[in-house]
Every structure is written in C-alpha cells, then in structure tokens.
Protein backbone atom coordinates (compact mmCIF):
# COMPACT_ATOMS: atom_id res chain seq x y z
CA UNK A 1 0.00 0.00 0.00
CA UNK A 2 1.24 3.36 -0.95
CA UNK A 3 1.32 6.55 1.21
CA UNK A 4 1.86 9.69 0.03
CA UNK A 5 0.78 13.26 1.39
CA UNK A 6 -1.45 15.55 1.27
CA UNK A 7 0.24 18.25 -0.56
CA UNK A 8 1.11 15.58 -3.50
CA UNK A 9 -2.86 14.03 -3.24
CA UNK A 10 -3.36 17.18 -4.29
CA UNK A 11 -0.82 17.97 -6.92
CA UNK A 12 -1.36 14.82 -8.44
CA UNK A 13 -4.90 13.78 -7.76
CA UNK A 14 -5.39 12.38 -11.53
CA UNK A 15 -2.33 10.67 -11.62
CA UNK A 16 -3.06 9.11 -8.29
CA UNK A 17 -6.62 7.73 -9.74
CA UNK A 18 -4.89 6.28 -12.78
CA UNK A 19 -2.63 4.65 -11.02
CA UNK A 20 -4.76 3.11 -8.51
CA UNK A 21 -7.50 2.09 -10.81
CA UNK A 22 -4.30 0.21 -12.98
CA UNK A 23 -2.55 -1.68 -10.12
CA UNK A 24 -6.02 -1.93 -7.86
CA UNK A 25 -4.00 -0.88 -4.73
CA UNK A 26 -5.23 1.76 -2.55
CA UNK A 27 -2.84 4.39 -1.11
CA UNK A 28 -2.95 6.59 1.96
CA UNK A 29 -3.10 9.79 2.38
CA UNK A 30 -2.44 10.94 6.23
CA UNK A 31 -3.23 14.22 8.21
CA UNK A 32 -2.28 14.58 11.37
CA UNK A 33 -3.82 11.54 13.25
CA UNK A 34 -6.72 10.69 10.25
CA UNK A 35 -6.32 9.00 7.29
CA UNK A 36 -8.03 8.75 4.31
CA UNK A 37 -7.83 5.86 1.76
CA UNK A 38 -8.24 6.26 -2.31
CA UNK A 39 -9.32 2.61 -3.47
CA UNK A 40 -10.62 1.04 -6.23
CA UNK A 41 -14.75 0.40 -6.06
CA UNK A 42 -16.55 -2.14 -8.04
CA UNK A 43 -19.88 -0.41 -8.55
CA UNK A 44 -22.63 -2.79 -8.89
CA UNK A 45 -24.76 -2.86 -11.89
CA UNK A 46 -28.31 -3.31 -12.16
CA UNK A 47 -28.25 -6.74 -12.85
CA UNK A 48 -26.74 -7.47 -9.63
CA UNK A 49 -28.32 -5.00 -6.93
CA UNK A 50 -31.79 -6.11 -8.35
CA UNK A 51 -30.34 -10.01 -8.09
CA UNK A 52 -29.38 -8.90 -4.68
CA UNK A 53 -32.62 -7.91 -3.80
CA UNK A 54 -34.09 -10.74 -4.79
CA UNK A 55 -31.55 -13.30 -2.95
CA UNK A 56 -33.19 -11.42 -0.43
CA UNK A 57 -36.81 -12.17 -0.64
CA UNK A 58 -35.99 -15.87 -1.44
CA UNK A 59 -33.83 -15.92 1.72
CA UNK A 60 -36.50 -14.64 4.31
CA UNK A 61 -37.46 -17.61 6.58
CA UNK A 62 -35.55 -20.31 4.97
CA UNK A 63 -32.27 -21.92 5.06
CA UNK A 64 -28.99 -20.81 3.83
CA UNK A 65 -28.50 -22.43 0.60
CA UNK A 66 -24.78 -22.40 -1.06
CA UNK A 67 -24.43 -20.83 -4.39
CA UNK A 68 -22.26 -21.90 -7.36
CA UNK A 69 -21.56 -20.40 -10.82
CA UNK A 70 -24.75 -22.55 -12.05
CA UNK A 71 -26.92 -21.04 -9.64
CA UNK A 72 -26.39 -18.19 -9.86
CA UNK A 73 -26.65 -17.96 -14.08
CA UNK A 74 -30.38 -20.09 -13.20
CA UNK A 75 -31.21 -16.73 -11.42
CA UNK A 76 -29.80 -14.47 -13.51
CA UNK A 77 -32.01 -16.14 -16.19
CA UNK A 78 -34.69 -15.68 -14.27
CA UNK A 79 -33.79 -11.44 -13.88
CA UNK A 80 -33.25 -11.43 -17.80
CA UNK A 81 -36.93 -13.12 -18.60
CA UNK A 82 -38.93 -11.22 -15.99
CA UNK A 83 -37.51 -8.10 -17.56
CA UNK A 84 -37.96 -8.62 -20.78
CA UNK A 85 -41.48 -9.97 -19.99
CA UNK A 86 -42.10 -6.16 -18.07
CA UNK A 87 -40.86 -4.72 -21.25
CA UNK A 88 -43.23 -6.03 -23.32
CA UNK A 89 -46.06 -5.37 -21.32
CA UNK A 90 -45.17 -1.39 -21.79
C-alpha cells in the first residue's frame, strides 16, 4: 500500500486515480492523526443490486443455501426473462 501526502494528493490527484485504478491498490493519504484511503470500487450494476434484492426475498425464513456459478446464471435467467417480460407489457 502506498502513502503519500497531502500536498502531493493534491498535486497529483489524476495521476493518483490512474494509477490506482491500474494496479487496484489503494494508497494513503495521512493528516495529522486521520487518514483517508483512495481505493478502487466495483460499482454494482443493475443486474446485480436487483439479483441482490431478490436473494433477499428468497432468503426470508428459509435456510442458507450455497451458491455456485450454475446457480447463480439459473437466477440471472430468471432477472433477464422477468424483464424482458415487463418490457413487453409497456
């Protein structure tokens, strides 16, 4: 992890962002006793908050179940079809 200061965060504040989104390490910027982190974030797409969401609604009152890749795609089949199904209906 890389730590530089404040004065440089500042100077260099693009150059920073480029280079953490290309080596996906954070750095560390320190004042006084604080620090602040710059990090890379995976913002999730539609597709998964709304499959999120749904995990959800399955999940209330029942078991944990474990998920694998297959699972998952069964469910993300079942996003796509329910969508496109709303679609139509407009």
């Amino acid at each position: 992890m890389k730590v530089i200061n404040v004065s440089t965060a500042k100077s260099k504040l693009g150059r920073v962002i480029d280079q953490v989104i290309k080596t996906q390490e954070p750095v560390v910027i320190p004042r006084g006793e604080h620090h602040v982190m710059i990090a890379p974030y995976h913002l999730p797409t539609p597709d998964e908050m709304e499959l999120e969401r749904i995990g959800k609604e399955m999940d209330k009152g029942r078991e944990p179940v474990e998920e694998d890749a297959e699972l998952t795609e069964a469910i993300q089949d079942e996003i796509r079809k329910y969508r496109a199904e709303k679609r139509r209906r407009k």
